[in-house]
Protein backbone atom coordinates (compact mmCIF):
# COMPACT_ATOMS: atom_id res chain seq x y z
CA UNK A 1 -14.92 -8.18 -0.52
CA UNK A 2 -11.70 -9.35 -2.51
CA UNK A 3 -8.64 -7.17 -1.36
CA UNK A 4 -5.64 -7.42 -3.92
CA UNK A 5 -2.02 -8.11 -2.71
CA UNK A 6 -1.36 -5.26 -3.61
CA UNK A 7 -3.79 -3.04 -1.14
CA UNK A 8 -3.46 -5.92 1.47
CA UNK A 9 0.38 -4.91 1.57
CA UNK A 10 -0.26 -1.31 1.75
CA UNK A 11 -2.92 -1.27 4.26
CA UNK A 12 0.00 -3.62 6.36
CA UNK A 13 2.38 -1.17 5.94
CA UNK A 14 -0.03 1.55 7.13
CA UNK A 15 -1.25 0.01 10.27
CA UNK A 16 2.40 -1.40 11.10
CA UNK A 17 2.56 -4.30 10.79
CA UNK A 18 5.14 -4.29 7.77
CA UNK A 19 7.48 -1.82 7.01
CA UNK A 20 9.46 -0.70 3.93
CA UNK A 21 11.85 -3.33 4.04
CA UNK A 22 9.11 -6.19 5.33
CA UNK A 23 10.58 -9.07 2.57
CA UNK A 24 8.70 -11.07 0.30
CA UNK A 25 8.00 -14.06 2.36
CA UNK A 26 7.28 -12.34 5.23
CA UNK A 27 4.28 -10.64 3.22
CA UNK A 28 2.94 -14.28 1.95
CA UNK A 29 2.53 -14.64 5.59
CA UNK A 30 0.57 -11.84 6.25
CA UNK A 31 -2.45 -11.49 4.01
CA UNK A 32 -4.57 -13.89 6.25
CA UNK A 33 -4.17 -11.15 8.72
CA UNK A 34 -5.07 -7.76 7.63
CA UNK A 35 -7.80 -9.20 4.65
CA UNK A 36 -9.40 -10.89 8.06
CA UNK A 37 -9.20 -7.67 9.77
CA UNK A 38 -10.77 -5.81 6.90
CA UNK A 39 -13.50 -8.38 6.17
CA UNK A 40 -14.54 -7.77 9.60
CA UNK A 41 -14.25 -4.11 10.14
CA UNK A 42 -16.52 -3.86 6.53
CA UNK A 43 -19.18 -6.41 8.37
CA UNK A 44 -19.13 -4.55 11.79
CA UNK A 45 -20.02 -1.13 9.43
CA UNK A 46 -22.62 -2.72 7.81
CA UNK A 47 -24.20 -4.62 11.32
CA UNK A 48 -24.34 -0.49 12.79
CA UNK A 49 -26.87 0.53 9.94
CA UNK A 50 -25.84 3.72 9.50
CA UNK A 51 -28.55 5.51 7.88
CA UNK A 52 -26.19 7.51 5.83
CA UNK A 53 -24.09 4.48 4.92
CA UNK A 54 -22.92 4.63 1.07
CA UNK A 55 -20.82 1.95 -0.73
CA UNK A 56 -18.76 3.15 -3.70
CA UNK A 57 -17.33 -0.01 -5.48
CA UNK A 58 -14.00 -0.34 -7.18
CA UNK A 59 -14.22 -1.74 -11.23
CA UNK A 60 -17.44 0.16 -11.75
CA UNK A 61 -18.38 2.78 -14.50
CA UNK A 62 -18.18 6.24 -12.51
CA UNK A 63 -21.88 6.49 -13.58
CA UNK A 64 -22.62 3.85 -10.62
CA UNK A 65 -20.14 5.69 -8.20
CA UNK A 66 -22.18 9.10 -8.66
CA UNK A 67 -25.04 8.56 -6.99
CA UNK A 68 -23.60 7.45 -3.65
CA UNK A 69 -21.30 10.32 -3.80
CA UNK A 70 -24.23 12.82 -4.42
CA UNK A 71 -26.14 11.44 -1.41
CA UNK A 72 -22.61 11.29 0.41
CA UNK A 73 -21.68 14.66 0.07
CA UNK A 74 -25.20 16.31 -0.49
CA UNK A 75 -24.24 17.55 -4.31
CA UNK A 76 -26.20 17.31 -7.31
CA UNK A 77 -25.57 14.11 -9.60
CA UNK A 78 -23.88 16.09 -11.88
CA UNK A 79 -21.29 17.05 -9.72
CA UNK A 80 -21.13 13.77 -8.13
CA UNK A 81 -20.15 12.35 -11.31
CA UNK A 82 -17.55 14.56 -12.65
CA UNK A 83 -15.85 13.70 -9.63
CA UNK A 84 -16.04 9.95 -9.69
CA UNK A 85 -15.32 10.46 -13.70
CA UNK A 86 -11.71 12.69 -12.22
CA UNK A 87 -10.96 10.76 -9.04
CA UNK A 88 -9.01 8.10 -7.96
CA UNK A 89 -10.87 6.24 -5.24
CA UNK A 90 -8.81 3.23 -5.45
């Protein structure tokens, strides 16, 4: 799963291991890291075959977000997708 800059430098900054202030070079240094880290936690949730385990993809048309969501949070489709047509997931 491809993990922007952008997302890879937020998700540093939430787990600590860049701050504010973290500069520009030290964050060319870091994407290795975290877009490791989150390749592996994503294939370690997948290998525990959940039976309840629903992937909502970012770049898709909310139609193909609102089934997931109804199974995820037990609502009709409808519902489901007025809220992935209104949300921000990403």
């Amino acid at each position: 799963m491809p993990h922007t800059d952008d997302h890879l430098q937020g998700h540093t900054r939430r787990v600590g291991l860049a701050r504010e202030r973290t500069t520009a070079t030290n964050f060319e240094a870091l994407p290795p890291i975290p877009r490791n880290d989150l390749a592996r936690e994503i294939e370690a949730k997948r290998d525990q075959q959940f039976p309840k385990f629903y992937r909502i993809r970012k770049n898709v048309a909310p139609e193909d977000s609102a089934d997931p969501l109804a199974k995820l949070l037990g609502i009709e489709q409808e519902k489901a997708l007025e809220i992935a047509r209104n949300i921000i997931f990403f």
